[in-house]
Protein backbone atom coordinates (compact mmCIF):
# COMPACT_ATOMS: atom_id res chain seq x y z
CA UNK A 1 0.00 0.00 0.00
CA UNK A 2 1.13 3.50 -1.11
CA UNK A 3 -0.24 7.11 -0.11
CA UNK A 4 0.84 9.78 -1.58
CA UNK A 5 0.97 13.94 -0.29
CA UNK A 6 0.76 16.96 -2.80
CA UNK A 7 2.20 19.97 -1.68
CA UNK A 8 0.77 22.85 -3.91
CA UNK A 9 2.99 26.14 -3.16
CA UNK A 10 3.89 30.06 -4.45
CA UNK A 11 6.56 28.56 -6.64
CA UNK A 12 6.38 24.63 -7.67
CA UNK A 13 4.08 22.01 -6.99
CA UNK A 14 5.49 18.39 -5.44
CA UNK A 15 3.97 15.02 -4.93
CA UNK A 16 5.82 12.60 -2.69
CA UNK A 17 4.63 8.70 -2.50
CA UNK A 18 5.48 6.87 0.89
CA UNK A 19 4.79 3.56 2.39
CA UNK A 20 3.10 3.19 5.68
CA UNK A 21 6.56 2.63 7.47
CA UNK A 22 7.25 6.25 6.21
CA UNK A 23 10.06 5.21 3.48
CA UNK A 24 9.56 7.14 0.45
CA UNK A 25 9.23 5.36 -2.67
CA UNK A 26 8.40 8.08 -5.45
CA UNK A 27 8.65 11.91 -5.91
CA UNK A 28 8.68 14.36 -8.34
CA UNK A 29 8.67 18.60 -8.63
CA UNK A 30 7.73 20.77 -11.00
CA UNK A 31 8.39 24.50 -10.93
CA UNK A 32 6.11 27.07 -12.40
CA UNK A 33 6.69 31.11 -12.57
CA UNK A 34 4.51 34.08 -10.80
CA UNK A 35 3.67 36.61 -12.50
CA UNK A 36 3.38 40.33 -11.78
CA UNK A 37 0.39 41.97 -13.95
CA UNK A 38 0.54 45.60 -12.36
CA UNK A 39 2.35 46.80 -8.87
CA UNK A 40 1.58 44.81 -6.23
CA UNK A 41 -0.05 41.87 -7.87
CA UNK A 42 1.21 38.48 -7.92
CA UNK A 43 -0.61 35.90 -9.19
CA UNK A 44 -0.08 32.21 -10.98
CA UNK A 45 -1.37 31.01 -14.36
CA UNK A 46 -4.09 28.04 -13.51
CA UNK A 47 -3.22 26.02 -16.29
CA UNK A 48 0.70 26.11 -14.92
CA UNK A 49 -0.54 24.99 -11.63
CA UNK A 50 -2.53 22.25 -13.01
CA UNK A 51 -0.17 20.65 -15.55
CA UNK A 52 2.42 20.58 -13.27
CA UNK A 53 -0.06 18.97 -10.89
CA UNK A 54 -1.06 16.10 -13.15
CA UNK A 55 3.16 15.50 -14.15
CA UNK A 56 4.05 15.06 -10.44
CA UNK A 57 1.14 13.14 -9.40
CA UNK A 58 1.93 10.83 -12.76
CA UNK A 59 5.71 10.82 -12.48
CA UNK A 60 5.66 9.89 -8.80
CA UNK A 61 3.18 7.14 -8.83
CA UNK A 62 5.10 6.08 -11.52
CA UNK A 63 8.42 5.85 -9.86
CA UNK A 64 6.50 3.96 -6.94
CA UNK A 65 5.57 1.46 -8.79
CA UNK A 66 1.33 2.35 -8.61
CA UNK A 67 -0.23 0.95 -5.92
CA UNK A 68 -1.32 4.81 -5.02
CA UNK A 69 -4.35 4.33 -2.57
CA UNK A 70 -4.90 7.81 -1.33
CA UNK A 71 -4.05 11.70 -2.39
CA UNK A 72 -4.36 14.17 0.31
CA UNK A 73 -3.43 18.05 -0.49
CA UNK A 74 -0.85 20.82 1.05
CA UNK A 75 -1.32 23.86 -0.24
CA UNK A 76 -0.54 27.46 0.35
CA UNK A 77 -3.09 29.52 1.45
CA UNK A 78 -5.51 32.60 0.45
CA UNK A 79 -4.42 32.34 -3.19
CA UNK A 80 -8.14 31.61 -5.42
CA UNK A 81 -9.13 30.86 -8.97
CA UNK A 82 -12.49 31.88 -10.14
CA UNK A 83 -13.58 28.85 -12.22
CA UNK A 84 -16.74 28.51 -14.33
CA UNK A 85 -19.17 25.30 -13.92
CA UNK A 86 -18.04 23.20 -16.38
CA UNK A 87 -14.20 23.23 -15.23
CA UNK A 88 -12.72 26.24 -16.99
CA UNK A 89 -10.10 28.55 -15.32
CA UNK A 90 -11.24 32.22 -15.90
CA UNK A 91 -8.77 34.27 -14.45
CA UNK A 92 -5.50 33.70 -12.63
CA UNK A 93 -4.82 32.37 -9.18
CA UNK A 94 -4.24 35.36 -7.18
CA UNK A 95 -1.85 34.68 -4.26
CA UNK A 96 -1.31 36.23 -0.73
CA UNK A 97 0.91 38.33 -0.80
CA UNK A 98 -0.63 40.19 -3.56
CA UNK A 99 -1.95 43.42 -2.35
CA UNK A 100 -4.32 45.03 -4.63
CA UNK A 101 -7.44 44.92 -1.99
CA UNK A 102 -6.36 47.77 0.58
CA UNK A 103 -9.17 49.51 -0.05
CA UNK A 104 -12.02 46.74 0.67
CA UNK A 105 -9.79 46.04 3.88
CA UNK A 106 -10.65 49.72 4.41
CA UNK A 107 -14.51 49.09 3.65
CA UNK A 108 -14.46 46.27 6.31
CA UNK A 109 -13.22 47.89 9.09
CA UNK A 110 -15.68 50.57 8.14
CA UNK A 111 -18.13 48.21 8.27
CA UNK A 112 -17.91 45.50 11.22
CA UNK A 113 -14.29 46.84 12.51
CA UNK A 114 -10.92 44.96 13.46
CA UNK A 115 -11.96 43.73 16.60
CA UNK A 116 -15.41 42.23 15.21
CA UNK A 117 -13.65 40.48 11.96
CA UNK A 118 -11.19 39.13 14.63
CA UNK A 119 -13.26 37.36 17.13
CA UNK A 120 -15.31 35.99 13.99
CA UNK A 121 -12.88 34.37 11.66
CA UNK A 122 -9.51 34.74 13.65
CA UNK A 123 -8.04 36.56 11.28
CA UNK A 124 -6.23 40.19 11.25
CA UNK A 125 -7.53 42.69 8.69
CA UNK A 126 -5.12 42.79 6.11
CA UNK A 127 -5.57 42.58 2.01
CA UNK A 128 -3.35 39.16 2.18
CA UNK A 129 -7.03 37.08 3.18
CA UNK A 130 -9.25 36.15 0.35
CA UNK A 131 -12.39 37.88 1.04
CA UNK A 132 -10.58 41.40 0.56
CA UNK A 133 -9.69 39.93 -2.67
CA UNK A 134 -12.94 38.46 -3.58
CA UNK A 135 -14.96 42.12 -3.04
CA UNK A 136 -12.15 43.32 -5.39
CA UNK A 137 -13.38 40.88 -8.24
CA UNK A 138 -16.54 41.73 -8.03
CA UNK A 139 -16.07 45.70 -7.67
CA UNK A 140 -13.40 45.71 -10.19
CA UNK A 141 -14.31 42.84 -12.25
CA UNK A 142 -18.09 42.55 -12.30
CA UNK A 143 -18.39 40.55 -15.63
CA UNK A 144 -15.81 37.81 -14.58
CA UNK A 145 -17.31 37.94 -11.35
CA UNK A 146 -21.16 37.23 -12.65
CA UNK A 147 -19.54 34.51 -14.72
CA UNK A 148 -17.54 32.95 -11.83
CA UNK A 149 -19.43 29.47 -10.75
CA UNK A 150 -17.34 29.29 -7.71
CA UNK A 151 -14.52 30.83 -6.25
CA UNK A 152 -11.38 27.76 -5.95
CA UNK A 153 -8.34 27.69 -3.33
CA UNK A 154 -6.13 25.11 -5.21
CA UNK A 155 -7.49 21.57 -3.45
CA UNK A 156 -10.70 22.40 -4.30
CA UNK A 157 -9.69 23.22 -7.76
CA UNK A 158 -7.86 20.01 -8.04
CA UNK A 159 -10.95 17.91 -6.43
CA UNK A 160 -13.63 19.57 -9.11
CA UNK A 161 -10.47 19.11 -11.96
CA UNK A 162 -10.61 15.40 -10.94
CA UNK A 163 -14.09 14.86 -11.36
CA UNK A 164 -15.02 15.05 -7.84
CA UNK A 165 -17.53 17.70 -5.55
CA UNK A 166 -14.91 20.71 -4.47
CA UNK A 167 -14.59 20.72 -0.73
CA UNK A 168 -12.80 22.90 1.53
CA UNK A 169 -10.92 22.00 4.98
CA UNK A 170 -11.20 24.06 7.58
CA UNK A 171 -7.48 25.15 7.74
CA UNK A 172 -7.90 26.83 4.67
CA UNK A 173 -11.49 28.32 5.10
CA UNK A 174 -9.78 29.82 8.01
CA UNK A 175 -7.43 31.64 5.78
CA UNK A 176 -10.05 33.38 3.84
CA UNK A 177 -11.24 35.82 6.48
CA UNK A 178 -14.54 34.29 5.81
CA UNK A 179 -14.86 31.73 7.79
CA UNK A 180 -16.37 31.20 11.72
CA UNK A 181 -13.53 29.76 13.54
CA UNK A 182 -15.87 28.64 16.53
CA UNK A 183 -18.39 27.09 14.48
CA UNK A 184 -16.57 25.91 11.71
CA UNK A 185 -18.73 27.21 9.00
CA UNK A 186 -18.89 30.30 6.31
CA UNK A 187 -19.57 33.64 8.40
CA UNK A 188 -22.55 34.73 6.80
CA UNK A 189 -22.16 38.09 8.66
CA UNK A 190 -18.56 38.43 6.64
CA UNK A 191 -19.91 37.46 3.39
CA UNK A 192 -23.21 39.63 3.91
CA UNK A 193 -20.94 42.56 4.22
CA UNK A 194 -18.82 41.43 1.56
CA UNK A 195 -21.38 41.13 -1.12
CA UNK A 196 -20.37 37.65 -1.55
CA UNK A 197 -22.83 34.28 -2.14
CA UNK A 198 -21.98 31.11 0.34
CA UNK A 199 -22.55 29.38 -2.74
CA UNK A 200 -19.49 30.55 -4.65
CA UNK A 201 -17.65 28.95 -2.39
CA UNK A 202 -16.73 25.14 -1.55
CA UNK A 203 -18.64 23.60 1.32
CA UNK A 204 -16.27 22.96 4.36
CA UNK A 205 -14.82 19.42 5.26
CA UNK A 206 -13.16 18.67 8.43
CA UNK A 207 -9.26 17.67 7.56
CA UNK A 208 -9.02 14.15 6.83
CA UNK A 209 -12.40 13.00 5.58
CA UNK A 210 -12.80 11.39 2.48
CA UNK A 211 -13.54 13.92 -0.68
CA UNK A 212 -14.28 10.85 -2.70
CA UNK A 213 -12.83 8.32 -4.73
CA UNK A 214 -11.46 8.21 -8.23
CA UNK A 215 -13.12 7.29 -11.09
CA UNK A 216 -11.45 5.74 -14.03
CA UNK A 217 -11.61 8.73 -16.50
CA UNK A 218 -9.84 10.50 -13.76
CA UNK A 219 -7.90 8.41 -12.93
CA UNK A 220 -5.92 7.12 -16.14
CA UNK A 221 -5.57 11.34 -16.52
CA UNK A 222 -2.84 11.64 -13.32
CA UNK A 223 -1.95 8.35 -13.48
CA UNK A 224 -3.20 6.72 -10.61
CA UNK A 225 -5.67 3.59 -9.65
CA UNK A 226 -9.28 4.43 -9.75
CA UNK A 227 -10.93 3.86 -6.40
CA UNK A 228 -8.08 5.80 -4.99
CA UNK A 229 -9.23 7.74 -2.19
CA UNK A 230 -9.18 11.57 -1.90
CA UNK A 231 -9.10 12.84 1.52
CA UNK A 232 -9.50 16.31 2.71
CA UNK A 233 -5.63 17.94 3.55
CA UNK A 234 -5.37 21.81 4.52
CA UNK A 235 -3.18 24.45 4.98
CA UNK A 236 0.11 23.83 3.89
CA UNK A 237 1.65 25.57 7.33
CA UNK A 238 -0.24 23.37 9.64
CA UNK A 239 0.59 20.29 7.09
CA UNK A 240 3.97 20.85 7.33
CA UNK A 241 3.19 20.84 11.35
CA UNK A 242 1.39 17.57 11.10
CA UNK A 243 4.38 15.94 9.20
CA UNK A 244 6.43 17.02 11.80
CA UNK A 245 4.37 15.37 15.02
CA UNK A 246 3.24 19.41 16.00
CA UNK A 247 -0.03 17.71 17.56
CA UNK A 248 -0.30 18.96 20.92
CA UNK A 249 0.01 22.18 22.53
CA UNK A 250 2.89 24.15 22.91
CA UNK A 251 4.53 22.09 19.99
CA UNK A 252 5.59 24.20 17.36
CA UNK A 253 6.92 23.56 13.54
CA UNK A 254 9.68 25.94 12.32
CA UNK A 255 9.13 25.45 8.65
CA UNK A 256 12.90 26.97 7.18
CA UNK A 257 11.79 27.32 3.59
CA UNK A 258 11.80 30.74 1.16
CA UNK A 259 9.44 32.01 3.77
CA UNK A 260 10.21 31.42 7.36
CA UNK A 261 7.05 30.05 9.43
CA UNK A 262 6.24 29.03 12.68
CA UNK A 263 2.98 26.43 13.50
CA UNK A 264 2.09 26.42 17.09
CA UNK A 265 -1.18 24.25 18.31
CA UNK A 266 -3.31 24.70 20.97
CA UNK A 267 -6.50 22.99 22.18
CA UNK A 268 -8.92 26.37 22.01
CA UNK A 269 -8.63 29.59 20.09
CA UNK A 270 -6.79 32.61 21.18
CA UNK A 271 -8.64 34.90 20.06
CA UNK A 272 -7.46 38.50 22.83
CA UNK A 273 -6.41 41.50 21.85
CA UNK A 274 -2.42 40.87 21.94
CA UNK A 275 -3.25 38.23 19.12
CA UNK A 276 -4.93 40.24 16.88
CA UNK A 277 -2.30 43.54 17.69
CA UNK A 278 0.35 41.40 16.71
CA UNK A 279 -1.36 40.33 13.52
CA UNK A 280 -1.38 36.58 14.29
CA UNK A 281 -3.98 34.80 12.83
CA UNK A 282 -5.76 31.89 14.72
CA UNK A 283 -7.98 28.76 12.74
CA UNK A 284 -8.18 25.17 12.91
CA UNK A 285 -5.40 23.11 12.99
CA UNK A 286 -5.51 20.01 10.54
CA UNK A 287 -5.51 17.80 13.63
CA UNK A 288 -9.59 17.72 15.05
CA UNK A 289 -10.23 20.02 17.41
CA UNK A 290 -7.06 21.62 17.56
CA UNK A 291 -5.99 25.17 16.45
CA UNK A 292 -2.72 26.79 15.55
CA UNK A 293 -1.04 30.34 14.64
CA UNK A 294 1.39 30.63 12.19
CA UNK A 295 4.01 33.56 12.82
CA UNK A 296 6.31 34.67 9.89
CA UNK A 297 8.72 36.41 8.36
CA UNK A 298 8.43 36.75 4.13
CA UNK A 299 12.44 36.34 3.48
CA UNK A 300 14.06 33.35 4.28
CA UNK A 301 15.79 31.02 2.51
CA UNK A 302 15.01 33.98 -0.16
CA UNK A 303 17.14 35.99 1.26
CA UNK A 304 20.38 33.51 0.72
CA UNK A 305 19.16 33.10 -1.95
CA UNK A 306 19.28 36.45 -2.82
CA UNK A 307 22.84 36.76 -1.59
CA UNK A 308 24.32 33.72 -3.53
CA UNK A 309 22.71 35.09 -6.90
CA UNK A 310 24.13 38.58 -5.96
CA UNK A 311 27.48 38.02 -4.15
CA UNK A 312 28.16 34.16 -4.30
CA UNK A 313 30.05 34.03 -7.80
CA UNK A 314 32.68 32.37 -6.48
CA UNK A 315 31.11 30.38 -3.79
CA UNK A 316 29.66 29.15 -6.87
CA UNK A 317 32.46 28.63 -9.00
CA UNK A 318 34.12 26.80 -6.16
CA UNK A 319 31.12 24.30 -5.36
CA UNK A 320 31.13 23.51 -9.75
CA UNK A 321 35.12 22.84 -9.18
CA UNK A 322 34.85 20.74 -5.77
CA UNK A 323 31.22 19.15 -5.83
CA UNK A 324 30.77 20.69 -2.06
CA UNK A 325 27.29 22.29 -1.77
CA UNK A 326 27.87 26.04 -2.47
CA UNK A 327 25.46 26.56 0.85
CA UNK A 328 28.43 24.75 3.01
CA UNK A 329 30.86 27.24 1.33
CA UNK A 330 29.09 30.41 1.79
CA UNK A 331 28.48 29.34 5.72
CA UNK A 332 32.04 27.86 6.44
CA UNK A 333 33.96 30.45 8.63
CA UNK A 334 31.65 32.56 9.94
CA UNK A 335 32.57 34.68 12.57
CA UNK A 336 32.58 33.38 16.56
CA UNK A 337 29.91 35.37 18.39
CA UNK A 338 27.77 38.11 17.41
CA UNK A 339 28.09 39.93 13.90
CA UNK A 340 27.87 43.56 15.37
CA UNK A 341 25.45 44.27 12.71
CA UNK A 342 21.44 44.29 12.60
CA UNK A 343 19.83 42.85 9.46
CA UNK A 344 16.27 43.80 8.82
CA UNK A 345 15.18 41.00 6.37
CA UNK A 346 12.16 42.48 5.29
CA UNK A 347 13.28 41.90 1.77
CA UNK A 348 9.66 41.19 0.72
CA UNK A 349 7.38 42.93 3.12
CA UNK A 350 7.03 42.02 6.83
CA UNK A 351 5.08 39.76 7.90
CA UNK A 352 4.06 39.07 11.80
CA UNK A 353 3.86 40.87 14.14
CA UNK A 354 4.20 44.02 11.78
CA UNK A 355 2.72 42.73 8.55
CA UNK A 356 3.71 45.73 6.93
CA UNK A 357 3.67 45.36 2.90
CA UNK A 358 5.71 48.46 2.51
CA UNK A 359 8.60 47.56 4.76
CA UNK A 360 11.71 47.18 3.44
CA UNK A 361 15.53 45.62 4.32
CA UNK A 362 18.30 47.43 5.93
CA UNK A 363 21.44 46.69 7.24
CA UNK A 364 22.68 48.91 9.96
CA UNK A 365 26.57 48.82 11.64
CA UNK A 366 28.43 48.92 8.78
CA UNK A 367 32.11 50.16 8.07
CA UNK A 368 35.08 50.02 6.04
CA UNK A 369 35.95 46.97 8.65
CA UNK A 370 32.91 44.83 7.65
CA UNK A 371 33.83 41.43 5.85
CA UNK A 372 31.79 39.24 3.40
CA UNK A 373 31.69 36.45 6.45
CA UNK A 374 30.62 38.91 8.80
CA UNK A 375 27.79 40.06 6.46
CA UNK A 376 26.47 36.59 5.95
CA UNK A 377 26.84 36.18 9.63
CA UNK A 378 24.49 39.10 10.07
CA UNK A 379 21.60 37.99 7.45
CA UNK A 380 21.31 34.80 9.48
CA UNK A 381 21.39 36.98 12.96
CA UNK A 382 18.84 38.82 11.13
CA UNK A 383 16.27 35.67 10.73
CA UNK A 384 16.73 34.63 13.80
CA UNK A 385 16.03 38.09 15.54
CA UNK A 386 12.97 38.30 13.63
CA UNK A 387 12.18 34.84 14.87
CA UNK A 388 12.66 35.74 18.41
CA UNK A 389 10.18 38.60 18.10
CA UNK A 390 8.24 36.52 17.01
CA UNK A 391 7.74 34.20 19.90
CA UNK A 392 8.00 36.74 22.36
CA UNK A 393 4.82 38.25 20.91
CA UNK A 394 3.00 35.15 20.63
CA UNK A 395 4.36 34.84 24.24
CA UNK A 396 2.76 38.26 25.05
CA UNK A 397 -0.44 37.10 23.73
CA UNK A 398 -0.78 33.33 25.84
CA UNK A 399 0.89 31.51 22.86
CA UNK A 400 3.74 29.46 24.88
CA UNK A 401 5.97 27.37 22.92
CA UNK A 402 8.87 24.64 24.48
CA UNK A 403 11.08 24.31 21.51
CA UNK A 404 11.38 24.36 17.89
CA UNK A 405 11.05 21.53 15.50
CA UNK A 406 13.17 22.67 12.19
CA UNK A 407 11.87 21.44 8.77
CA UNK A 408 12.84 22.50 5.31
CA UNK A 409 15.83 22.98 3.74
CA UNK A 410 17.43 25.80 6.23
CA UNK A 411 17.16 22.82 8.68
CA UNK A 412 20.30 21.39 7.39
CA UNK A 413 22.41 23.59 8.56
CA UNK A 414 24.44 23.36 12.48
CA UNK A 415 25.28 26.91 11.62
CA UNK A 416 21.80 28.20 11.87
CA UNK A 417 19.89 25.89 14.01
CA UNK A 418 22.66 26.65 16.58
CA UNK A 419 22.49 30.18 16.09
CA UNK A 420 18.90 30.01 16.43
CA UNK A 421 19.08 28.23 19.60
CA UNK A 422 21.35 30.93 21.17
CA UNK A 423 19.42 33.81 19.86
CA UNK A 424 15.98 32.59 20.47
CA UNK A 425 16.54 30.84 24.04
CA UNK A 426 14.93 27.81 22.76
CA UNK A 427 16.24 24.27 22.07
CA UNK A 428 15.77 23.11 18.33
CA UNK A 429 15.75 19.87 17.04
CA UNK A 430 16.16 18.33 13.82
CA UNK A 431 13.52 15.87 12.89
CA UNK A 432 13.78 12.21 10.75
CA UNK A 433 11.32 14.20 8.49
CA UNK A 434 12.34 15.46 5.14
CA UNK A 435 9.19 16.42 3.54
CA UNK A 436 6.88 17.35 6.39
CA UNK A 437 4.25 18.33 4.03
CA UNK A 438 3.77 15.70 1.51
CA UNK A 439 3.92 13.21 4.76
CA UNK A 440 0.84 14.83 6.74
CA UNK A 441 -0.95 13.93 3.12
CA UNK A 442 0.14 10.48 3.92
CA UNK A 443 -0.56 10.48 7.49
CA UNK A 444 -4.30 12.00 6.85
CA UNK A 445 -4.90 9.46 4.14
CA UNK A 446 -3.55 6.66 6.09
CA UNK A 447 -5.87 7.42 9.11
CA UNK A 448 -8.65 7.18 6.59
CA UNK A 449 -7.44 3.96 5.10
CA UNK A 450 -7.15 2.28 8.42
CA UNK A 451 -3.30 2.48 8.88
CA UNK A 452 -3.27 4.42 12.04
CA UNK A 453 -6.51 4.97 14.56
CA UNK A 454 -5.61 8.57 14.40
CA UNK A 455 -3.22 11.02 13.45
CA UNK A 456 -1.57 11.15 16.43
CA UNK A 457 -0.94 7.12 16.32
CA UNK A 458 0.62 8.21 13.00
CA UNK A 459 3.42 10.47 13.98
CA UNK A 460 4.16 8.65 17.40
CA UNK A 461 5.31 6.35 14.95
CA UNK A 462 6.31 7.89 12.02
CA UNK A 463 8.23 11.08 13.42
CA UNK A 464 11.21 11.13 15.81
CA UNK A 465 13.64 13.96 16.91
CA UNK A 466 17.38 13.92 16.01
CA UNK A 467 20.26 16.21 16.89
CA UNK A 468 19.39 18.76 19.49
CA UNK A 469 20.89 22.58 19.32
CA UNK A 470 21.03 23.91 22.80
CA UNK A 471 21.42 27.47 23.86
CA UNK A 472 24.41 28.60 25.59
CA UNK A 473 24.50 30.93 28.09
CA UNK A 474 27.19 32.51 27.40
CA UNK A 475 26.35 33.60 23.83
CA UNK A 476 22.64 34.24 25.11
CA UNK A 477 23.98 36.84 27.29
CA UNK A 478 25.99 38.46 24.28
CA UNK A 479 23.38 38.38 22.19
CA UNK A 480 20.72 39.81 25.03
CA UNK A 481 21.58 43.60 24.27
CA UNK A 482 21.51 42.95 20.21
CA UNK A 483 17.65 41.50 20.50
CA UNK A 484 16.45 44.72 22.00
CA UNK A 485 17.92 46.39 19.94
CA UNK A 486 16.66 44.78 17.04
CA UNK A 487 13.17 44.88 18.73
CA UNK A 488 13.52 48.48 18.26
CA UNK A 489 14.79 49.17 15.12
CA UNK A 490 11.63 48.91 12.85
CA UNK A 491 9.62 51.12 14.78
CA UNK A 492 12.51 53.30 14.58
CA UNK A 493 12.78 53.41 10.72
CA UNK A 494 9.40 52.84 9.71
CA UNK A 495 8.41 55.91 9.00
CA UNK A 496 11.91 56.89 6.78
CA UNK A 497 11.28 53.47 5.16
CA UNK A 498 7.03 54.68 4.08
CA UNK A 499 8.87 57.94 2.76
CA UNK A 500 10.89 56.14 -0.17
């Protein structure tokens, strides 16, 4: 028996086959572009997203061997597709971080206010959320909008592409900033004000029940076994949790991809006013009955990124000559201690607490003295400040967490996870789990199958922790002074920042 996870993201779409003793058996990736219509848009091409949806689902059930007997979707959140009601894609997916709907964000605070929209659907006003994006369609748009049969985030898409009735979990109805966290249904009070039908939406499905099954037709077009279950997945931040044993409280994910994000679950919602101040959202987990908040900061792994494309020509050159990974050579001898420096990483916007879409990087403490290792040393400082802030918000409002689970590829390196540890105050392990995201698919579709009793069953068995980065005290202390300070520094150059 096989079950396979689809993790739908920004950039590329991958499917990941594993066996019930967690040993992966098939994979494959496809990449596809955004694209950036006017300033401040980002969206994706639909058909992109779909073709390279049907090539991994094909190629890895290929390279397994078939055998496929459930398909349960990751996938990033807020971004929709209006689609009409025989299948076609009308417009393209817009994503989160596009930010074209200030002004209906405007219109509903007008309307029912921060506070109200927050103890309803959990979620801070902020264009990111669907709904914002949604009254834009159908203020801007009005003729797509009347032809729009329903409104799509990508599982549902996939489900309705695949022949099956489009269903939405309740992870990502909680992204829309439509959604009533404590009841677990549409808000009709939202959409009311909003100007937008509960029918243009999916109905909701709790994480983990069965969508439906496969039909041949369907089948034989992504290459699997009809019969093959579809099961309800989520969010892909509290997926990636799931896949990495985050089911209880005070367990928290630290998913070190292009974006940085922590998962934390709890057992009720935390819904007070610290929450909502420090823009942290709060919905249902995947796991029943649970909730989580994600914190995060846009510029991650994009942000090395950023500096090997820039500056790394001949870390490059040197990893083509000597087959080491050029990531080893741009973090081998860093400096000991603290950089000196503060790195604002807001390369792409803030995100939490600020979740300002105008903020912007610096890099502050430089002189003729500064080195290329002591730069580096700095951006990763930088993430791991902004990390710290992080939890001492969620902190501030009730959110405790014990340590940090690291997942993605960041997670590989000592460097950081140790530098992390020190900064933060928080231990942080490395987990058995490669692909956190595909395996929650898995994991939900194995519960459903039979495999485990319950998801919890399934990681006690499937997910263990591995080398352990403590903080030192001596380091902490160093690096006690440089955390306030970085605490302060955006509220000290936001407004300079606005001006450019």
């Amino acid at each position: 028996m096989h079950l396979m996870g689809l993790d739908v993201g920004s950039t590329g779409v991958k499917a990941v086959v594993f066996t019930p003793q967690r040993r992966i058996v098939g994979s494959a990736y496809r990449e596809y572009p955004e694209i950036y219509p006017d300033p401040g848009w980002i969206e994706l091409r639909p058909d992109d997203v779909w073709g390279g949806v049907k090539s991994v689902i094909r190629g890895a059930a290929e390279e397994a061997g078939g055998g496929v007997k459930s398909l349960a979707i990751s996938a990033l959140g807020e971004a929709f597709t209006p689609v009409s009601r025989d299948g076609d894609f009308l417009h393209n997916t817009i994503v989160s971080p596009d930010t074209r709907a200030t002004r209906q964000v405007e219109s509903l605070r007008e309307n029912l206010g921060a506070e109200r929209v927050f103890e309803l659907t959990g979620m801070p006003l902020s264009p990111s959320f669907t709904l914002p994006k949604l009254m834009w369609m159908r203020e801007e748009m009005p003729e797509l909008h009347e032809r729009t049969w329903k409104y799509l985030l990508w599982p549902e898409a996939i489900h309705f592409k695949l022949g099956l009735t489009p269903r939405i979990d309740h992870s990502l109805a909680g992204r829309t900033m439509a959604f009533d966290v404590r009841a677990r249904r549409w808000a009709e009070e939202m959409l009311d004000v909003a100007g937008i039908r509960a029918e243009m939406l999916a109905d909701p499905i709790a994480p983990g029940e069965v969508v439906g099954e496969l039909s041949a037709d369907a089948a034989r077009e992504v290459g699997l076994e009809p019969g093959c279950l579809v099961v309800a997945g989520g969010h892909d931040q509290p997926m990636n949790a799931l896949g990495a044993g985050v089911v209880r409280p005070a367990m928290c994910a630290d998913g070190m991809g292009t974006v940085e994000c922590i998962t934390v679950a709890f057992d009720e919602p935390v819904l007070g006013d610290a929450m909502r101040a420090h823009n942290y959202g709060c919905y249902p987990h995947v796991v029943r009955d649970q909730y989580v908040t994600i914190a995060y900061n846009y510029a991650c792994g994009s942000l090395l990124r950023w500096w090997r494309d820039l500056f790394g020509a001949e870390a490059i050159a040197e990893a083509k000559r000597t087959g080491i990974d050029v990531w080893e050579i741009i973090l081998a001898d860093l400096p000991e201690g603290p950089s000196g420096l503060l790195w604002l990483p807001y390369f792409a916007g803030s995100g939490t607490p600020y979740l300002d879409p105008e903020a912007k990087g610096a890099i502050i403490g430089l002189t003729l003295g500064t080195d290329r290792g002591r730069l580096v040393k700095a951006l990763l400082e930088g993430t791991c400040y902004e990390l710290d802030l992080n939890i001492r918000a969620l902190h501030e409002a009730g959110v405790s967490i014990d340590r940090l689970r690291a997942t993605g590829g960041g997670s590989r390196s000592d460097t950081w996870l140790q530098l992390k540890a020190d900064i933060t105050g928080k231990p942080v392990v490395r987990l058995n789990v490669s692909e956190s995201g595909c395996q929650a698919g898995a994991i939900l579709g194995g519960v459903a199958l039979g495999v485990w009793q319950d998801v919890r069953e399934a990681t006690d068995a499937l997910v263990s922790e591995g080398e352990s980065f403590q903080p030192r005290p001596e380091l902490q202390e160093r690096y006690h002074e440089l955390r306030a300070a970085y605490a302060d520094t955006w509220p000290a150059l936001r407004e300079i920042v606005h001006r450019l």
